[in-house]
Protein backbone atom coordinates (compact mmCIF):
# COMPACT_ATOMS: atom_id res chain seq x y z
CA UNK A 1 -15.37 15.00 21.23
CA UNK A 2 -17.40 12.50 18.78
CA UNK A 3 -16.76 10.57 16.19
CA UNK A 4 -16.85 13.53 12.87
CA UNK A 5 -15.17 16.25 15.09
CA UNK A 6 -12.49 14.14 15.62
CA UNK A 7 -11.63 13.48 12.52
CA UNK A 8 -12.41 16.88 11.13
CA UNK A 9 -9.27 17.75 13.59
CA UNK A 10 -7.46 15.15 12.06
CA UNK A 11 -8.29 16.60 8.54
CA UNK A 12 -7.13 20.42 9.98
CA UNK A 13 -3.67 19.24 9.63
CA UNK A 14 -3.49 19.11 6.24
CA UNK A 15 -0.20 19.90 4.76
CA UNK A 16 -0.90 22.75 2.85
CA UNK A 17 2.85 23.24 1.77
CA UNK A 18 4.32 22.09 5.28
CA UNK A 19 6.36 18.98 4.96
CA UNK A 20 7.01 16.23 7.63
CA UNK A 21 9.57 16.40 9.63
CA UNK A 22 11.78 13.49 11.32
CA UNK A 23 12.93 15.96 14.18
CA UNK A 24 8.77 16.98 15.17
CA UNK A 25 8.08 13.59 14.77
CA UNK A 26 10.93 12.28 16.79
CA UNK A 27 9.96 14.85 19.75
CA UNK A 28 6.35 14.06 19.80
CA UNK A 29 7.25 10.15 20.28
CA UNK A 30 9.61 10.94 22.68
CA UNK A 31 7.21 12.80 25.05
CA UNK A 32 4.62 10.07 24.54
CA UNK A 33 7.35 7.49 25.59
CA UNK A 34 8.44 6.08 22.32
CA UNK A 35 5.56 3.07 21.83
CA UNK A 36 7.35 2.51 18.42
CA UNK A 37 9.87 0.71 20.34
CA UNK A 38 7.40 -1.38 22.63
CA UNK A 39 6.79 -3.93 19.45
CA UNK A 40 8.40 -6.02 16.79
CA UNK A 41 7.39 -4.03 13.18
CA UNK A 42 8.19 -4.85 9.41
CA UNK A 43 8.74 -1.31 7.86
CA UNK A 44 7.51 -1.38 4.12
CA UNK A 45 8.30 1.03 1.13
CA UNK A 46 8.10 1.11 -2.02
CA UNK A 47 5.88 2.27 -5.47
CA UNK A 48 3.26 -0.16 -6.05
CA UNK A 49 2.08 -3.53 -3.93
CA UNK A 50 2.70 -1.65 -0.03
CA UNK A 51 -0.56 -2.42 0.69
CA UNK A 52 -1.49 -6.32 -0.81
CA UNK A 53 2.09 -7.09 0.92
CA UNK A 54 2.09 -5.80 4.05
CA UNK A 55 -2.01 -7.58 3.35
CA UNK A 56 -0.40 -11.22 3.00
CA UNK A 57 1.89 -10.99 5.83
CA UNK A 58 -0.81 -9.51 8.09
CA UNK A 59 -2.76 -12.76 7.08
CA UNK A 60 0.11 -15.15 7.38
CA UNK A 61 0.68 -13.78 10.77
CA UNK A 62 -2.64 -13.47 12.17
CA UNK A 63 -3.41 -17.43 10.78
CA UNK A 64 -0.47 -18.35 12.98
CA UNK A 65 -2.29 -16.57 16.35
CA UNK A 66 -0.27 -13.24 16.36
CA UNK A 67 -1.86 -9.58 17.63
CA UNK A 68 -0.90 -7.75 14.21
CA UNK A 69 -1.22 -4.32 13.67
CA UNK A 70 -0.94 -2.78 10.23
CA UNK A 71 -0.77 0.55 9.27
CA UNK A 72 -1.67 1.40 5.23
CA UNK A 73 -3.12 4.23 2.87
CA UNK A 74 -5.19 5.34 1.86
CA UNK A 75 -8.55 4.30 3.00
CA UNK A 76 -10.87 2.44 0.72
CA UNK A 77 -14.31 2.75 3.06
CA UNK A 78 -13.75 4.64 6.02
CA UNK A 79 -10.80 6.17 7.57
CA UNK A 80 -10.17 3.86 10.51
CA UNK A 81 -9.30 1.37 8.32
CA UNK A 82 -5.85 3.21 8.00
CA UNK A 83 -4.81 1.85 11.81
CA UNK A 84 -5.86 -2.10 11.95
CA UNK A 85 -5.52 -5.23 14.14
CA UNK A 86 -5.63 -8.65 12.19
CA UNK A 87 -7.67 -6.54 9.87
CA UNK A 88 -10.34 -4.97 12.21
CA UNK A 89 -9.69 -1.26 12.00
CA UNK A 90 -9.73 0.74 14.92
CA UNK A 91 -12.88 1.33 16.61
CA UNK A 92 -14.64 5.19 16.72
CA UNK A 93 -14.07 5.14 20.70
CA UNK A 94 -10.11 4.57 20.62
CA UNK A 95 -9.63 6.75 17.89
CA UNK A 96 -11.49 9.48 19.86
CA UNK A 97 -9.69 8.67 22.97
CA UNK A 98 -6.01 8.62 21.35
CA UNK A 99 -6.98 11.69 19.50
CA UNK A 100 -8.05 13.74 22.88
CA UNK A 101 -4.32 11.99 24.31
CA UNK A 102 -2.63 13.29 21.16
CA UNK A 103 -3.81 16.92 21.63
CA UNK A 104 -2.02 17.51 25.20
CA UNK A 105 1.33 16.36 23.16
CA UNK A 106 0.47 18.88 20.29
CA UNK A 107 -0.21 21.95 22.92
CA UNK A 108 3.14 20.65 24.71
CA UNK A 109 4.89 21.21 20.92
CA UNK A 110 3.61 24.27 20.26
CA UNK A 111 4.41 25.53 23.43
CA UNK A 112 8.14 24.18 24.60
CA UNK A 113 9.93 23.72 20.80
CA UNK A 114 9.70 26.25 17.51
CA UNK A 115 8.48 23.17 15.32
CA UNK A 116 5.66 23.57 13.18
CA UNK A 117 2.21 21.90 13.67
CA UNK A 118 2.69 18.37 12.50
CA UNK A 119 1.38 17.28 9.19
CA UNK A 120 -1.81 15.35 9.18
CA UNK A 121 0.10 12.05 8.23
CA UNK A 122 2.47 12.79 11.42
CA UNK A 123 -0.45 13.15 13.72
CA UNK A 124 -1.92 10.17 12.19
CA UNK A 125 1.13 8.07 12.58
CA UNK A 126 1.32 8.54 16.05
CA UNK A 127 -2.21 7.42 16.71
CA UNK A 128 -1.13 4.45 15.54
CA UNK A 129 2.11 3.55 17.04
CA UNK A 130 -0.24 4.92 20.44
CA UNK A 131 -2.83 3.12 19.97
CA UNK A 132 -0.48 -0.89 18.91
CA UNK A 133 1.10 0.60 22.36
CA UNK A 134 -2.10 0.53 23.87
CA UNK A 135 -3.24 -2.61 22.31
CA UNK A 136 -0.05 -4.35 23.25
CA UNK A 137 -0.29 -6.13 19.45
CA UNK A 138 2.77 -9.04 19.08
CA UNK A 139 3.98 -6.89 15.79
CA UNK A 140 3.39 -4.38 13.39
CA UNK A 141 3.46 -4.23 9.51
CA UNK A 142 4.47 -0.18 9.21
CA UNK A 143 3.95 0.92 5.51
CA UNK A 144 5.32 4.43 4.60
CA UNK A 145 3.87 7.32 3.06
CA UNK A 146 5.59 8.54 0.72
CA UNK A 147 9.41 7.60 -0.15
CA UNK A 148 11.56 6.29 2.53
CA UNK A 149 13.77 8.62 4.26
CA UNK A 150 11.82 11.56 5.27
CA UNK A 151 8.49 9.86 5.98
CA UNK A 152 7.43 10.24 9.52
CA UNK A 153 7.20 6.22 10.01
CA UNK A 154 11.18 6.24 9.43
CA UNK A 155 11.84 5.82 13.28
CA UNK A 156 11.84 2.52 13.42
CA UNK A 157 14.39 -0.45 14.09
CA UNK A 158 12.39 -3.07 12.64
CA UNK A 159 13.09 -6.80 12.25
CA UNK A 160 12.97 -6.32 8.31
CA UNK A 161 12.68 -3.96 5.82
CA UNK A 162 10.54 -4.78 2.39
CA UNK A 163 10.97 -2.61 -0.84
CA UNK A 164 8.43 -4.18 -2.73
CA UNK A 165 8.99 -2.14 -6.01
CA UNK A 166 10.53 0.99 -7.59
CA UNK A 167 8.38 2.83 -10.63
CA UNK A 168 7.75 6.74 -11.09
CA UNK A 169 5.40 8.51 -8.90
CA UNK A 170 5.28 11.71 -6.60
CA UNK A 171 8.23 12.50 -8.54
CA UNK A 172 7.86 16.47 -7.17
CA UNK A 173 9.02 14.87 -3.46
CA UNK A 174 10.82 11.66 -4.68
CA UNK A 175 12.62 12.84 -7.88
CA UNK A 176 12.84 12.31 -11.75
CA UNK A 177 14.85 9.26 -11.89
CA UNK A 178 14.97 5.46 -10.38
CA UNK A 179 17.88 5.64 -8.59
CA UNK A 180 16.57 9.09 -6.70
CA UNK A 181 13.38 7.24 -5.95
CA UNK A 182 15.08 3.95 -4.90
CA UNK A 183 17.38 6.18 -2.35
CA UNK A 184 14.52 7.48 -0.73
CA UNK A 185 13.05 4.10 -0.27
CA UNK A 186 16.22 3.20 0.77
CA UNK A 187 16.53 5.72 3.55
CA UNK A 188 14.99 2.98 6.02
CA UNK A 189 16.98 0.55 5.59
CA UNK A 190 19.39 -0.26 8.68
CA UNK A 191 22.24 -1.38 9.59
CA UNK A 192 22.52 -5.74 10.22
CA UNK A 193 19.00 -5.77 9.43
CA UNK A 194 17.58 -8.27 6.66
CA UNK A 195 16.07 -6.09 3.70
CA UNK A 196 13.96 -8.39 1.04
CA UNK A 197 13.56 -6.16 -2.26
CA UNK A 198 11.12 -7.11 -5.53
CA UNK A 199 11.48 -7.23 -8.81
CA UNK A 200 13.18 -4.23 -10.19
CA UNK A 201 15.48 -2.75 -12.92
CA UNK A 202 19.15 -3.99 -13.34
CA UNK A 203 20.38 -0.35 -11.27
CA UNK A 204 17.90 -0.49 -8.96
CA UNK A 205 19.13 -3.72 -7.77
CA UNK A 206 22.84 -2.82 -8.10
CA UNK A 207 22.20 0.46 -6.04
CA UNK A 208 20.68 -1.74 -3.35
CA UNK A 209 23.46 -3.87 -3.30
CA UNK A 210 26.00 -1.36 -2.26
CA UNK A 211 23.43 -0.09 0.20
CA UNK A 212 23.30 -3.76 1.94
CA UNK A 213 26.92 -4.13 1.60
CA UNK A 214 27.61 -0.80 3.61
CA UNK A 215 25.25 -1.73 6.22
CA UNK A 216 26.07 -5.32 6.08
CA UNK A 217 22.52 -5.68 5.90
CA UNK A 218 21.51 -8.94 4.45
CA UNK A 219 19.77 -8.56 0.87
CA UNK A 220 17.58 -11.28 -0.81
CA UNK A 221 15.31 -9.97 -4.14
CA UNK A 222 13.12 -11.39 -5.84
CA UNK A 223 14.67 -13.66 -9.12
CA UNK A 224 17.80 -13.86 -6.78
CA UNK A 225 17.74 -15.51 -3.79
CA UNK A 226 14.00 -15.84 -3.58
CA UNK A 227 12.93 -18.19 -6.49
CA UNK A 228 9.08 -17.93 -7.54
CA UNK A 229 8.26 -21.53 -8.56
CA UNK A 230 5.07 -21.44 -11.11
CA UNK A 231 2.86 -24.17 -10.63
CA UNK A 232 -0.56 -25.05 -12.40
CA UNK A 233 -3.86 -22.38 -12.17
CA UNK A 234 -2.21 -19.23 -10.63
CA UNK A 235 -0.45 -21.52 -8.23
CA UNK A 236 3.32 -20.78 -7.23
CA UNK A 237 5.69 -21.66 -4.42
CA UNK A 238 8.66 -19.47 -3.27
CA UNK A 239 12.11 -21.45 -2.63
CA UNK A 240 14.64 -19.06 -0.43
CA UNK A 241 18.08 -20.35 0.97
CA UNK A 242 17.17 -23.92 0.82
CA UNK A 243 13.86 -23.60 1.88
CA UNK A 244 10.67 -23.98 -0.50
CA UNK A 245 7.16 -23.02 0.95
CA UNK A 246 4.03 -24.87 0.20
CA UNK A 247 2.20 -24.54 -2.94
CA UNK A 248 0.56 -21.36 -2.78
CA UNK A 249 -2.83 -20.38 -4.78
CA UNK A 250 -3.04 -16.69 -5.12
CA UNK A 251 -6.30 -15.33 -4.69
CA UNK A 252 -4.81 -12.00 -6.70
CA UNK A 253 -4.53 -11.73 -10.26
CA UNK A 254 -0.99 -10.67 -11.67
CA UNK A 255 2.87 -11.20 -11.90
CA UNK A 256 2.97 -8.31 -9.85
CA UNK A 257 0.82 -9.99 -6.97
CA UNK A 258 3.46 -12.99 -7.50
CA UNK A 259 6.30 -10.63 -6.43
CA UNK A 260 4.28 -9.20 -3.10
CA UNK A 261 2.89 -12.86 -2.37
CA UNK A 262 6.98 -14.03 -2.92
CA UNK A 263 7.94 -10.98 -0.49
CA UNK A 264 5.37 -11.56 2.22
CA UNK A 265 5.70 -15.62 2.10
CA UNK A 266 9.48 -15.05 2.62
CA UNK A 267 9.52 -12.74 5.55
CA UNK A 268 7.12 -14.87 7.68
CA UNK A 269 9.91 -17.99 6.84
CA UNK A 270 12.55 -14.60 8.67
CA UNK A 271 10.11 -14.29 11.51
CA UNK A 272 9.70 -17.49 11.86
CA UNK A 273 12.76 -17.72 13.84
CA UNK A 274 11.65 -15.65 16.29
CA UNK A 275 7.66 -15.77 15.79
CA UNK A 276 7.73 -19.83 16.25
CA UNK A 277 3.92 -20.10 15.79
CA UNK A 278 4.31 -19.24 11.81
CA UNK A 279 3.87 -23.03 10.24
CA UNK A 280 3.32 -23.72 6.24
CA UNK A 281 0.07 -24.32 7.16
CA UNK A 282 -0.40 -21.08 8.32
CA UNK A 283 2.00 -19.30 5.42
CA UNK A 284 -0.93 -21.30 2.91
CA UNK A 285 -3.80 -20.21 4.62
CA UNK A 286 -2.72 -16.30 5.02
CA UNK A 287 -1.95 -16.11 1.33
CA UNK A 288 -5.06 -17.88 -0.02
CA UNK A 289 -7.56 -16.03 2.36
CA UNK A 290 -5.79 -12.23 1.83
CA UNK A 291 -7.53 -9.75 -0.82
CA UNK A 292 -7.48 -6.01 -0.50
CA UNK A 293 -9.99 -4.13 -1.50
CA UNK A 294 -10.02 -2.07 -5.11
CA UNK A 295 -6.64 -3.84 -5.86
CA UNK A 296 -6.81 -7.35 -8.21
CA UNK A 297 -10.59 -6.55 -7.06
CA UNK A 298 -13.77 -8.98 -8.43
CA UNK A 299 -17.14 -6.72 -7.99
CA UNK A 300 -19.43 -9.79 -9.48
CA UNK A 301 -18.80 -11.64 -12.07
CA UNK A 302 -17.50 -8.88 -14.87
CA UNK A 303 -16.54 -5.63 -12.90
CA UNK A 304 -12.68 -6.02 -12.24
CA UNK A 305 -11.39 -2.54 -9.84
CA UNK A 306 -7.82 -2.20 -10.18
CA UNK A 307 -6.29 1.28 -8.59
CA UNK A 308 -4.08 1.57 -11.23
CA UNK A 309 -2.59 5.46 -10.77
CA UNK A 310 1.27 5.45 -12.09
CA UNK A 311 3.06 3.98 -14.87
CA UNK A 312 4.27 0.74 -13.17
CA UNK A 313 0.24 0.30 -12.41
CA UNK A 314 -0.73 0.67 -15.54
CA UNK A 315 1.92 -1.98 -17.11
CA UNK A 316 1.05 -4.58 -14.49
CA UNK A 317 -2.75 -4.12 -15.63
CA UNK A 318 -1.94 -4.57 -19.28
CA UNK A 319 -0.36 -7.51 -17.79
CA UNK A 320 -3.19 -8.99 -16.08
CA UNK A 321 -5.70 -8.44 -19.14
CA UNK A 322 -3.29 -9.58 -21.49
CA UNK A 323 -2.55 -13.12 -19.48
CA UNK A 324 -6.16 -13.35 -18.45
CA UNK A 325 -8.46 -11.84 -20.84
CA UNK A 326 -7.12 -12.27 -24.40
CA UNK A 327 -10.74 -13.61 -25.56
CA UNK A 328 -12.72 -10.64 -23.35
CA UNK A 329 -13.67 -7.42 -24.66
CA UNK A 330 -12.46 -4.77 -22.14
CA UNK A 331 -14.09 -1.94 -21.62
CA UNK A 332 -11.95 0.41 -19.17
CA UNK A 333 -13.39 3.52 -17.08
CA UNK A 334 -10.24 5.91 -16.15
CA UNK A 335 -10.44 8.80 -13.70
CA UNK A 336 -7.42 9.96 -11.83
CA UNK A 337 -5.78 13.44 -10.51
CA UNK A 338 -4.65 16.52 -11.87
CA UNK A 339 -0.87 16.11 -10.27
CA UNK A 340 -0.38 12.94 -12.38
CA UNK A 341 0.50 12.48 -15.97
CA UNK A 342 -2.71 11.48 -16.74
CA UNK A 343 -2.40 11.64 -20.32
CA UNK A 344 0.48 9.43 -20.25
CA UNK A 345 -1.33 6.73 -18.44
CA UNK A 346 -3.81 7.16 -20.96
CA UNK A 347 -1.99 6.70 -24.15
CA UNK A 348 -0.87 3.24 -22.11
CA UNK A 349 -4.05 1.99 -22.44
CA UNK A 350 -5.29 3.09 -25.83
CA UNK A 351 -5.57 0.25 -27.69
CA UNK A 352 -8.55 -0.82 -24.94
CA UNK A 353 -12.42 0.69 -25.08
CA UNK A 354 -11.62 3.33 -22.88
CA UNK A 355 -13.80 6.24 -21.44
CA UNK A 356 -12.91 8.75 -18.72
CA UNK A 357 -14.57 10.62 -16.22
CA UNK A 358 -14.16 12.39 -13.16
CA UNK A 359 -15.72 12.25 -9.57
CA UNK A 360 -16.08 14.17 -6.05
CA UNK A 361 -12.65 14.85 -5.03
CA UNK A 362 -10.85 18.26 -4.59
CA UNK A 363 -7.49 16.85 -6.86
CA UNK A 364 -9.56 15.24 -9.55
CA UNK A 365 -9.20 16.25 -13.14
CA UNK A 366 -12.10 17.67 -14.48
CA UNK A 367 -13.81 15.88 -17.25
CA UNK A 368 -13.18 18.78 -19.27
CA UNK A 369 -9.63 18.74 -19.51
CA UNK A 370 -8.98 15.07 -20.00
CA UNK A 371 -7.19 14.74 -23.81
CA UNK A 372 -10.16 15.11 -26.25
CA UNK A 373 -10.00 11.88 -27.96
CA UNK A 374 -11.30 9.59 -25.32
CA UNK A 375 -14.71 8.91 -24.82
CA UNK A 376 -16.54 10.45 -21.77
CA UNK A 377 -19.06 9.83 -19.18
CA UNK A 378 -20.11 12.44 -16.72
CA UNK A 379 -21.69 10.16 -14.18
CA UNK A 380 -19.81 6.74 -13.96
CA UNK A 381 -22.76 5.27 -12.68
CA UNK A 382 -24.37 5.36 -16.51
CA UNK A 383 -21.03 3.60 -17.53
CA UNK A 384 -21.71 1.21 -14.76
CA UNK A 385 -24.86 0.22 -16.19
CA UNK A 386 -23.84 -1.41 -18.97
CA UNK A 387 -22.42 -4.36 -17.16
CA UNK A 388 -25.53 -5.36 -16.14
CA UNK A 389 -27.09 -6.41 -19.80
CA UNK A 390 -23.07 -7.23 -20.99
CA UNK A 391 -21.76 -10.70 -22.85
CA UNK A 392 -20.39 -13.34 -20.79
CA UNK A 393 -17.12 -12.36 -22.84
CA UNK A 394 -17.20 -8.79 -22.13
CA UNK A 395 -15.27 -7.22 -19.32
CA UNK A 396 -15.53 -4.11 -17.10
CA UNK A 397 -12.42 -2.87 -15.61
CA UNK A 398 -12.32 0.07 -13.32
CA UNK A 399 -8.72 2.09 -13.05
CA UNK A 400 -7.02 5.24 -11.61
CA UNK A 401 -6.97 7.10 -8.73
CA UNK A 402 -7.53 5.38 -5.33
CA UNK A 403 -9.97 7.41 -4.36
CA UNK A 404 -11.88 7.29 -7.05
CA UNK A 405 -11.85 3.17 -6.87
CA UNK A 406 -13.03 4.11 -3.45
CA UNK A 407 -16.32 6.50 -4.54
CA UNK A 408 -17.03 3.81 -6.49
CA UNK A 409 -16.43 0.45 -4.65
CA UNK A 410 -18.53 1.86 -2.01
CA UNK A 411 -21.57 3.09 -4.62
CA UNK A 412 -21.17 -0.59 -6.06
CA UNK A 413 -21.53 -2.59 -2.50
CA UNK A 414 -23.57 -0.34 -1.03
CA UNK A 415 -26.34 -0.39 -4.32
């Protein structure tokens, strides 16, 4: 098998109305041998700032001479990117190897049990606990799909749990309301195991509480026990139970990138105990040298990509261009999918130069049916080319769908 055929069987598991389930995932790790249990992992939920956190911690921990896997969505570039070790994503030949070890398990399923074939985000999450097996990595930073208690990474008895936020999305799975969302996100939590929670709203926090308290699971959230400490020029340091971390400049723009930096910074001072090699030193180098790409994103000196694709995205942006860029003229290009309230996220960011557009993707919204009233570009590329002749005061932001800040990240580097 080469490199596209394997992922084209990757892609032919597409859900297409199936839905993950714990029991098919549980039986296809057991037959494999469990690797999820061969490693230390931090499990990671949550609506917004998954993948910069589980991005500082990976760079915390790698700094400090650790094998770290991390597993994220979606891709930005290319697919492999998905399964990583200290950021290097997995390389064509393991992925086709793993993937050729993966089908004798999926024959053995459809032979021996009445499950379902696996969604593609099953069969991709057991590459990757395979494949940090394989690698024999020293831990692994597990981000979830979707929710919490039904995604197919929720076999896990990790060291620590992070909930970096609760906002609205994928409401048709997750619910219509906080508290449904924050009890799916919940649903990994376990018991006598530390859970570290951001910054969210007043029942949120007390619903987490009770959760903690039941499974005597030791809570610390952000503005609580874990004190953010501003310092001068986007500077902060993060004081928990006595101890205070170096000063840390963040390379990411945002109060929002404050809460993941406060989350990551205080579960490497957790694993410290056990991971001995994690030093300030380390903690300060990891969090000044971590970006992620088309989040809190520079593309030269005036084209700022920020996937910005729910409600809670689209406050923290205001927030960032209100903080940072009170003098700039903004100019904001939108495109995003058909399943989200699009117009919504729209009216957010009305008072801005806004245009919309759409792009090559089977869920985008076609330009066509974007709210009349906004400006629109068919080709994003002609939008793009007004940065090149702009103002030093004028700014270009980029915001939506992740896939569309992918389409056209990789248009911008690759031009």
């Amino acid at each position: 098998m080469n490199y596209t055929k394997t992922l084209n069987f990757i892609h032919s598991f597409k859900g297409n109305g199936r839905r993950p389930q714990l029991g098919r995932m549980r039986w296809l790790l057991k037959q494999a041998g469990n690797p999820q249990s061969h490693y230390p992992t931090v499990h990671i939920v949550g609506t917004n700032g998954k993948g910069s956190t589980t991005s500082y911690l990976q760079n915390i921990l790698t700094k400090s001479g650790y094998q770290v896997g991390t597993f994220t969505s979606p891709y930005i570039t290319r697919f492999n990117e998905r399964i990583s070790i200290n950021g290097t994503e997995i390389p064509d030949k393991d992925l086709i190897s793993l993937v050729e070890k993966a089908q004798v398990l999926l024959d053995d399923l459809e032979e021996h049990t009445a499950f379902e074939r696996p969604t593609e985000f099953e069969l991709v999450t057991l590459l990757m606990f395979l494949y940090f097996d394989l690698k024999q990595v020293d831990i692994a930073i597990i981000e979830a799909g979707i929710g919490g208690r039904l995604d197919s990474t929720n076999v896990l008895s990790p060291e620590l749990v992070i909930c970096t936020s609760i906002g609205f999305d994928h409401t048709e799975t997750l619910g219509n309301s906080l508290l449904d969302i924050a009890n799916h996100k919940a649903g990994v939590m376990r018991e006598n195991t530390p859970i570290l929670l951001g910054r969210v709203s007043t029942e949120v926090e007390h619903f987490f509480n009770k959760k903690s308290h039941d499974l005597q699971a030791p809570l610390a959230v952000i503005d609580r026990e874990i004190q953010l400490l501003p310092r001068d020029n986007q500077t902060i340091q993060v004081s928990y139970d006595h101890w205070e971390s170096p000063k840390l400049k963040l390379p990411m723009l945002g109060q929002h990138q404050e809460n993941n930096a406060g989350l990551a910074v205080t579960a490497a001072h957790l694993l410290a105990q056990t991971f001995s090699k994690i030093t300030d030193k380390s903690i300060q180098e990891g969090i000044v040298e971590t970006h992620w790409p088309g989040r809190s994103e520079w593309i030269g000196d005036n084209i700022y990509l920020d996937g910005a694709h729910n409600p809670q995205g689209i406050a923290s942006l205001k927030q960032v261009l209100k903080d940072n860029f009170a003098n700039h003229r903004v100019h904001i290009l939108f495109a995003g999918l058909r399943r989200k309230p699009l117009a919504d996220l729209l009216e957010e960011l009305k008072d801005y130069d806004i245009t919309v557009t759409s792009f090559d993707f089977f869920e985008a919204l076609p330009l066509n049916e974007y709210p009349q009233h906004f400006k629109r570009v068919a080709d994003y590329k002609d939008w793009l080319a007004q940065a090149e002749s702009a103002n030093s005061d004028d700014l270009f932001v980029v915001t939506g769908s992740l896939y569309f800040i992918s389409e056209l990240r990789n248009y911008l580097i690759n031009e």
